[in-house]
N, C-alpha and C. Protein backbone atom coordinates (compact mmCIF):
# COMPACT_ATOMS: atom_id res chain seq x y z
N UNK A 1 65.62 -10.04 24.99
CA UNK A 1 66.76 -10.24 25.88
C UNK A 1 67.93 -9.42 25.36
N UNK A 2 68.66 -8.84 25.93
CA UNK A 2 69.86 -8.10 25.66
C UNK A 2 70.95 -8.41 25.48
N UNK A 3 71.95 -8.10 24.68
CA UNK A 3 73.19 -8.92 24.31
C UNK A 3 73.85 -9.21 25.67
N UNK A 4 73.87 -8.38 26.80
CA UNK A 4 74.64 -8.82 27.54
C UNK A 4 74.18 -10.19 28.44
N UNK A 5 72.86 -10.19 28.59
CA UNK A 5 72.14 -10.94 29.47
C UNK A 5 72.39 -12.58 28.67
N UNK A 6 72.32 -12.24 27.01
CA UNK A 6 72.04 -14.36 26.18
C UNK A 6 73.81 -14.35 26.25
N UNK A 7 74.69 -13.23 26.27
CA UNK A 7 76.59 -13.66 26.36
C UNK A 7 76.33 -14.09 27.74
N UNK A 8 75.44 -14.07 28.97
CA UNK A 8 75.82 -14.69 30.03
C UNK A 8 75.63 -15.76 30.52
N UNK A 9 74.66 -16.58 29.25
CA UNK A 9 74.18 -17.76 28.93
C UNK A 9 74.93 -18.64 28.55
N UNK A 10 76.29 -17.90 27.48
CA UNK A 10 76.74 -18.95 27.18
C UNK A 10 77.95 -18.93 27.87
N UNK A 11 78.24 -20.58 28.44
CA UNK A 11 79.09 -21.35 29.18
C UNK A 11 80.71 -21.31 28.61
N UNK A 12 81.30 -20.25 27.89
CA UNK A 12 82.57 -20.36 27.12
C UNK A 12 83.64 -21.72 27.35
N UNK A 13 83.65 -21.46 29.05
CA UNK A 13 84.97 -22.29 29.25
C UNK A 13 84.28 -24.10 29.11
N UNK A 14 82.95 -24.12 29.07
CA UNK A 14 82.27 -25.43 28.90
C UNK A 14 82.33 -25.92 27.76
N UNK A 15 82.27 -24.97 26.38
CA UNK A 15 82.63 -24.72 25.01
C UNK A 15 83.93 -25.07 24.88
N UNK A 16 84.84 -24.68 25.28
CA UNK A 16 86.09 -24.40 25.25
C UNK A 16 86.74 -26.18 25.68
N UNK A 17 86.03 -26.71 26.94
CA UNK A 17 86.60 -28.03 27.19
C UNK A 17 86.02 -29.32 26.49
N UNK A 18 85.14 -29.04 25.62
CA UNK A 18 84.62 -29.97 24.73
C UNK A 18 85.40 -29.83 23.75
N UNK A 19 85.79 -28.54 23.07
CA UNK A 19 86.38 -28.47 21.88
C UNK A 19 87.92 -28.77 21.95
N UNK A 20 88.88 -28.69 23.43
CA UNK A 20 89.70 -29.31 23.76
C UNK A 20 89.79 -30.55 23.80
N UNK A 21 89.08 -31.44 24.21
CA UNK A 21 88.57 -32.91 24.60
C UNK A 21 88.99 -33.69 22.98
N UNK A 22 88.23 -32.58 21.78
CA UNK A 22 88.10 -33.29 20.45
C UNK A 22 89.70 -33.20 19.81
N UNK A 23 89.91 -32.10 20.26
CA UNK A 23 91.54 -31.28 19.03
C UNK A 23 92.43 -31.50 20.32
N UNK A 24 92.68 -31.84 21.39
CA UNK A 24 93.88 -31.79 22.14
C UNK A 24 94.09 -30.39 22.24
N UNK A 25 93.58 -29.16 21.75
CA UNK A 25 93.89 -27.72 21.99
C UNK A 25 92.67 -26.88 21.72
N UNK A 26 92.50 -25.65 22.22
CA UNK A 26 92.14 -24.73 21.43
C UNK A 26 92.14 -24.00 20.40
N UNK A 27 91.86 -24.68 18.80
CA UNK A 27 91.51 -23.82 17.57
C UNK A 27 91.60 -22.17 17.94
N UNK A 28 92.76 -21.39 17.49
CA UNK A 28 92.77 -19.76 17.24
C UNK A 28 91.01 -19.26 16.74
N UNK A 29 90.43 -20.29 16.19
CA UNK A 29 89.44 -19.55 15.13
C UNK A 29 87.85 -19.88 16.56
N UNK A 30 88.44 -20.36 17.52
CA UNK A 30 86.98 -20.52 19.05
C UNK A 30 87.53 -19.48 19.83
N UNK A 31 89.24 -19.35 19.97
CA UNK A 31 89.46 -18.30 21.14
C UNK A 31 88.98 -16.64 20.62
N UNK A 32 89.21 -16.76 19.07
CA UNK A 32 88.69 -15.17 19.23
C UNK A 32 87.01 -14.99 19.11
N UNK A 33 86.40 -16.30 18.47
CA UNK A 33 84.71 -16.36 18.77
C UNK A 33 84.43 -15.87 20.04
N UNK A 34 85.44 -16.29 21.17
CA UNK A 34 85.07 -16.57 22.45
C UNK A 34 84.37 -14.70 22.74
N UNK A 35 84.98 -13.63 21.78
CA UNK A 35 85.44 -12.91 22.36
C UNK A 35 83.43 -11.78 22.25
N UNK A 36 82.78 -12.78 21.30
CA UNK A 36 81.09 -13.04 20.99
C UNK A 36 80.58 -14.43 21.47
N UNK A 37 80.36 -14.45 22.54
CA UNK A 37 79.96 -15.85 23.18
C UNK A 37 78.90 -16.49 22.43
N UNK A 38 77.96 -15.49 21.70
CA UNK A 38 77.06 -16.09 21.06
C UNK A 38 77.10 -16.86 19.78
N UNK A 39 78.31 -15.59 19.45
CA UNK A 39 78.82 -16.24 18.43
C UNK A 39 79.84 -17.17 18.14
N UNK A 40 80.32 -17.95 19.39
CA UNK A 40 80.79 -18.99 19.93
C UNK A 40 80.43 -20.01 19.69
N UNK A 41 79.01 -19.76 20.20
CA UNK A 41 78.38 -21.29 20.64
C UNK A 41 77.41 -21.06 19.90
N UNK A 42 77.42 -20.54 18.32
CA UNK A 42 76.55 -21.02 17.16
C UNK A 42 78.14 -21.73 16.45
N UNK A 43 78.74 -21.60 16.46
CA UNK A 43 79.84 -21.99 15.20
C UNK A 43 80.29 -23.33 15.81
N UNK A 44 80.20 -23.66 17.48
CA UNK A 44 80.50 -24.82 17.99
C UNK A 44 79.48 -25.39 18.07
N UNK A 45 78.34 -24.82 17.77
CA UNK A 45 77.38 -26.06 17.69
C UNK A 45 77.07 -26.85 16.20
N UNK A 46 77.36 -25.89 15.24
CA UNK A 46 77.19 -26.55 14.12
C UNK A 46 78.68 -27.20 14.01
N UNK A 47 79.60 -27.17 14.31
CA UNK A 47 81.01 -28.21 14.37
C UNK A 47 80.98 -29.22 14.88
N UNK A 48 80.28 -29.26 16.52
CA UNK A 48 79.96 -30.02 16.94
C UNK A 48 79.05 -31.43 16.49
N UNK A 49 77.57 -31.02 15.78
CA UNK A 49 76.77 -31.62 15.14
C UNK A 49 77.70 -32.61 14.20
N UNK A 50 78.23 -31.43 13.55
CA UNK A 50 79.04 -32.11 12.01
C UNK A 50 80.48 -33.57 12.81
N UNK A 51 80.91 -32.82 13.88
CA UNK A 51 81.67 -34.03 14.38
C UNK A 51 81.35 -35.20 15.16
N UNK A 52 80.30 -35.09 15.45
CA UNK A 52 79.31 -36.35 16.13
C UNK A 52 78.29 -36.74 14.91
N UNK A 53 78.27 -36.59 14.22
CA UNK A 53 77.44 -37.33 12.89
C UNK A 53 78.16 -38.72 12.64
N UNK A 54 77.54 -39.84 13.72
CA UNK A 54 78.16 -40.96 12.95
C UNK A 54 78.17 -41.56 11.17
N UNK A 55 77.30 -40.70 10.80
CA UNK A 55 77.42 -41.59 8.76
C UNK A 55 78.64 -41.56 8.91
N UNK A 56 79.80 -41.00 9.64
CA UNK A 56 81.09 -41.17 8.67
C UNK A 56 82.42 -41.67 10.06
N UNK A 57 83.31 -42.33 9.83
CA UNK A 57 83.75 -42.40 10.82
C UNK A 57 84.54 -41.39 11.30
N UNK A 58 84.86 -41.55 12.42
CA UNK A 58 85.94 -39.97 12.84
C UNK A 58 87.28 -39.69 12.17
N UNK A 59 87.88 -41.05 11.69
CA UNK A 59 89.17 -40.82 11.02
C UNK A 59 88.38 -40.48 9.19
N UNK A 60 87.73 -41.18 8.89
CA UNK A 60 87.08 -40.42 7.77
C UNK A 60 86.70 -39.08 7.93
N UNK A 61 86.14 -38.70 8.60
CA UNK A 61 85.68 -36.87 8.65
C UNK A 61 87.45 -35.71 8.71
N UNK A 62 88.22 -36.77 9.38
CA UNK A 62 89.66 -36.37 9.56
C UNK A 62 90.02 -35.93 8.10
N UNK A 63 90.07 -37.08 7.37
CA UNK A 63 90.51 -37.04 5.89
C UNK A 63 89.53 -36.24 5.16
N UNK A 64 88.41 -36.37 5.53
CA UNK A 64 87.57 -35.06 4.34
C UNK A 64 88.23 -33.90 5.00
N UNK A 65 88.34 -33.11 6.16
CA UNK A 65 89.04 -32.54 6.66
C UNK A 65 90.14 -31.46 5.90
N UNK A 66 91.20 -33.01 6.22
CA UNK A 66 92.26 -32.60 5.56
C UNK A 66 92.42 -32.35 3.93
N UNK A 67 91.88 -32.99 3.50
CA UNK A 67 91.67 -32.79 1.67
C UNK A 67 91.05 -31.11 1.65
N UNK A 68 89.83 -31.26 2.48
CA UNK A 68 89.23 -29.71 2.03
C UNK A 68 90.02 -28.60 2.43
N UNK A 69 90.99 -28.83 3.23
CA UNK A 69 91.82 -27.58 3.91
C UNK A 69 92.92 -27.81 3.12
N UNK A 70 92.98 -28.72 2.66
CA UNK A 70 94.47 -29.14 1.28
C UNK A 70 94.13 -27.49 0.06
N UNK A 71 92.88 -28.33 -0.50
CA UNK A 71 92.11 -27.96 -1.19
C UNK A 71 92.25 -25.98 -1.40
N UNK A 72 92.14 -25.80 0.12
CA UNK A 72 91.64 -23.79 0.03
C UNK A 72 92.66 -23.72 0.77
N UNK A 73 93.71 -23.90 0.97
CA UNK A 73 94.82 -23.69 1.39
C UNK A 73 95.13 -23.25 2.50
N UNK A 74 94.13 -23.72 3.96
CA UNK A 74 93.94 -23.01 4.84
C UNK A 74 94.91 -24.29 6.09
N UNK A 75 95.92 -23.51 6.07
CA UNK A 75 97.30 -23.72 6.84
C UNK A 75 97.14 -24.20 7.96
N UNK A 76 96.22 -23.79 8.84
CA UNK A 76 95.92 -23.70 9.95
C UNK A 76 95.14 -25.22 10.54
N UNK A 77 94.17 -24.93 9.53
CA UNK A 77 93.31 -26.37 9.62
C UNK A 77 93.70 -27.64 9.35
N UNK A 78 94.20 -27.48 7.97
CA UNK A 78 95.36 -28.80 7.71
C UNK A 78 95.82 -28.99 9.09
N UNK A 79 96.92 -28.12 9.41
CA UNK A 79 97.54 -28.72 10.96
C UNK A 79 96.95 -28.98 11.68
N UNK A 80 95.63 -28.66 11.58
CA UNK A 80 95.11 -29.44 13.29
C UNK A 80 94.37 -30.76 12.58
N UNK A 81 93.93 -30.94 11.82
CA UNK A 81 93.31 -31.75 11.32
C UNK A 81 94.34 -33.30 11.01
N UNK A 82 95.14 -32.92 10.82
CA UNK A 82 96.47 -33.80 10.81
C UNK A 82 96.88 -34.13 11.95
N UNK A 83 97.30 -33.10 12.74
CA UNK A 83 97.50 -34.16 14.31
C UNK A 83 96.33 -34.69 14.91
N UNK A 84 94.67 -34.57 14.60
CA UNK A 84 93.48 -34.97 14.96
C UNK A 84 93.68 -36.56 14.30
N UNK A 85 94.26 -36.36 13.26
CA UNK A 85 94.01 -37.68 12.09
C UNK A 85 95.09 -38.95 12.71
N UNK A 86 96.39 -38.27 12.72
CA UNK A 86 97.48 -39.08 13.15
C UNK A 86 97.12 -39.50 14.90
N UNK A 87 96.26 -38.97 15.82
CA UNK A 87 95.93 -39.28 17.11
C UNK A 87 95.06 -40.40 16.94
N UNK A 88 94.18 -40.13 15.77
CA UNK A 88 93.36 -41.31 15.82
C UNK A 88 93.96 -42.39 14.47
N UNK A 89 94.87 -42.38 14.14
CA UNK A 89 95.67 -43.86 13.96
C UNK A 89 95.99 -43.59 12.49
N UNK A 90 95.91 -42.50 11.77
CA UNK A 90 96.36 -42.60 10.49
C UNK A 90 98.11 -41.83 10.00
N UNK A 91 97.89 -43.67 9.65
CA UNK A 91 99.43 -43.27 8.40
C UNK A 91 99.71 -42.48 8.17
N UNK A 92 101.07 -42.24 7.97
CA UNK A 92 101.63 -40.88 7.14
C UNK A 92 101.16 -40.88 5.97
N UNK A 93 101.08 -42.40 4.93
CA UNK A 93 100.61 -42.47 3.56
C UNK A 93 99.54 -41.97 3.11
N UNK A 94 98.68 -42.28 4.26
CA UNK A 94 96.89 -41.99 4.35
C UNK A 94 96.83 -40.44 4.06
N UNK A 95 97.59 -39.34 5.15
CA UNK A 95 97.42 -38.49 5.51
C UNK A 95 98.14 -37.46 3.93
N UNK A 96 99.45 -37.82 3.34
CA UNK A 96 99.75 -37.48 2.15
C UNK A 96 98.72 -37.80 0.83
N UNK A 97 98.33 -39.17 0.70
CA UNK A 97 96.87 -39.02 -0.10
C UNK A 97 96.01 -37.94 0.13
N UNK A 98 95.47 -37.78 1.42
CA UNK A 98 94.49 -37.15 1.65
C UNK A 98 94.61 -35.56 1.50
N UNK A 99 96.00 -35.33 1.51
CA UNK A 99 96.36 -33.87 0.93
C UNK A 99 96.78 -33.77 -0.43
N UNK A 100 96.82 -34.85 -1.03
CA UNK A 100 97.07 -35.19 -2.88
C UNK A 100 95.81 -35.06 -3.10
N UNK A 101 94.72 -35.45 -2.74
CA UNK A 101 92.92 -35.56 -2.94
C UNK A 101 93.20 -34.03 -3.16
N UNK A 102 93.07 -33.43 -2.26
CA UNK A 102 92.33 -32.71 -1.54
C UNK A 102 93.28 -31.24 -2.78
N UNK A 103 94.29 -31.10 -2.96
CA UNK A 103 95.06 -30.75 -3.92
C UNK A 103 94.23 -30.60 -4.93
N UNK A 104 94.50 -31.91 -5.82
CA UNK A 104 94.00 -32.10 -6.99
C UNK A 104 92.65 -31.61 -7.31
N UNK A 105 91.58 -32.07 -6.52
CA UNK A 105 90.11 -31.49 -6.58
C UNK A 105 90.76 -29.96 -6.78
N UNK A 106 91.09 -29.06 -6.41
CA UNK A 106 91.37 -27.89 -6.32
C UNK A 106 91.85 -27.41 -7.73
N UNK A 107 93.12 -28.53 -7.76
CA UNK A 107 93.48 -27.47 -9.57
C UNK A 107 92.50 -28.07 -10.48
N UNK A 108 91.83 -29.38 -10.27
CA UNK A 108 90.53 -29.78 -11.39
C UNK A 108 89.80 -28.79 -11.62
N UNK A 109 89.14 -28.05 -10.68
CA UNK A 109 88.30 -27.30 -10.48
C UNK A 109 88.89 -25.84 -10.77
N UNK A 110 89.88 -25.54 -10.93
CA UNK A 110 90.87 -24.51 -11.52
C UNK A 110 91.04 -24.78 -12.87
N UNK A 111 90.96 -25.92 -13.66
CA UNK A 111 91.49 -26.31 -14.75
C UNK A 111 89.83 -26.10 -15.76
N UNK A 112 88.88 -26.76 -14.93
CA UNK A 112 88.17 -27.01 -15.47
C UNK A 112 87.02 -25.95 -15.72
N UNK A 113 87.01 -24.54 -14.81
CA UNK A 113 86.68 -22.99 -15.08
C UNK A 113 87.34 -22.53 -15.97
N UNK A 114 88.54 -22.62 -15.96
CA UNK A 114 89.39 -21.84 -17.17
C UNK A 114 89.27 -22.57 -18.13
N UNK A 115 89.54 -23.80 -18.39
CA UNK A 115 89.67 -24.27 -19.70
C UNK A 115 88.21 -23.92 -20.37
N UNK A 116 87.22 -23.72 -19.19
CA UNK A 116 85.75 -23.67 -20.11
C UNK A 116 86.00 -22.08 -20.87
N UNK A 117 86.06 -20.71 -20.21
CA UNK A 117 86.63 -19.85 -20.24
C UNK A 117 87.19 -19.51 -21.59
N UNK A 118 87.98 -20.81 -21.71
CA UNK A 118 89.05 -20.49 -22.55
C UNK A 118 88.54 -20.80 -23.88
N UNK A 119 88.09 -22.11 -23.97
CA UNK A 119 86.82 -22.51 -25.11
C UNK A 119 86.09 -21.56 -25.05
N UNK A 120 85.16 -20.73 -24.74
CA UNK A 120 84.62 -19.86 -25.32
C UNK A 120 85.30 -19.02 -25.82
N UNK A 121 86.36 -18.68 -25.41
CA UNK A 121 87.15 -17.08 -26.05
C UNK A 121 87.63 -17.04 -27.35
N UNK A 122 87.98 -18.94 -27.75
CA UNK A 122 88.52 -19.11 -28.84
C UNK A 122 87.40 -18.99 -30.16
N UNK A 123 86.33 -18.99 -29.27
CA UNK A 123 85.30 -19.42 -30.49
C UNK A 123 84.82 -18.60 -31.08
């Protein structure tokens, strides 16, 4: 099948109103997928999966979320992930933990490469 024929397969704006439905907006990081339909609707399907996985609840997946985008410093996500979190009922307190988590794992894991690093160099 030819690239143009499986991009006419996929349903963008159908993509597009599910992933609205979840975030209240369109994510920058689906509108320029949009611009590879295929490669659209592989990255929304594995998001998708991961956000309908009941093991965890939705305001929990919020907070792993937000910690991991705390974490790699990705600006973007934090913010949506935060008004996702605060829509579905969490505290300001909750939501500052969850970027103190999400922090900390980060310089641990900064602390704890170098300091190894560093023990060897001394030795």
């Amino acid at each position: 099948m030819s690239p143009e024929k499986e991009n006419c397969d996929v349903d963008v704006e159908e993509i597009f109103l599910k992933i609205e439905a979840y975030f209240g907006f369109v994510p920058k990081i689906f509108q320029v997928l949009a611009e590879n339909p295929q490669a659209l609707k592989a990255y929304f399907k594995k998001s998708e999966v991961l956000m309908m996985d009941e093991s965890l609840p939705p305001l929990t997946k919020e907070f792993v979320s937000i910690g991991a985008a705390s974490a790699l410093g990705a600006e973007h996500c934090l913010s949506t992930h935060l008004e996702v979190a605060r829509d579905l009922g969490a505290k300001n307190e909750q939501l500052l933990l969850a970027i103190m988590m999400g922090s900390f794992i980060a310089e641990t894991k900064s602390l704890a490469t170098s300091l190894r690093v560093y023990e060897d160099f001394k030795s």
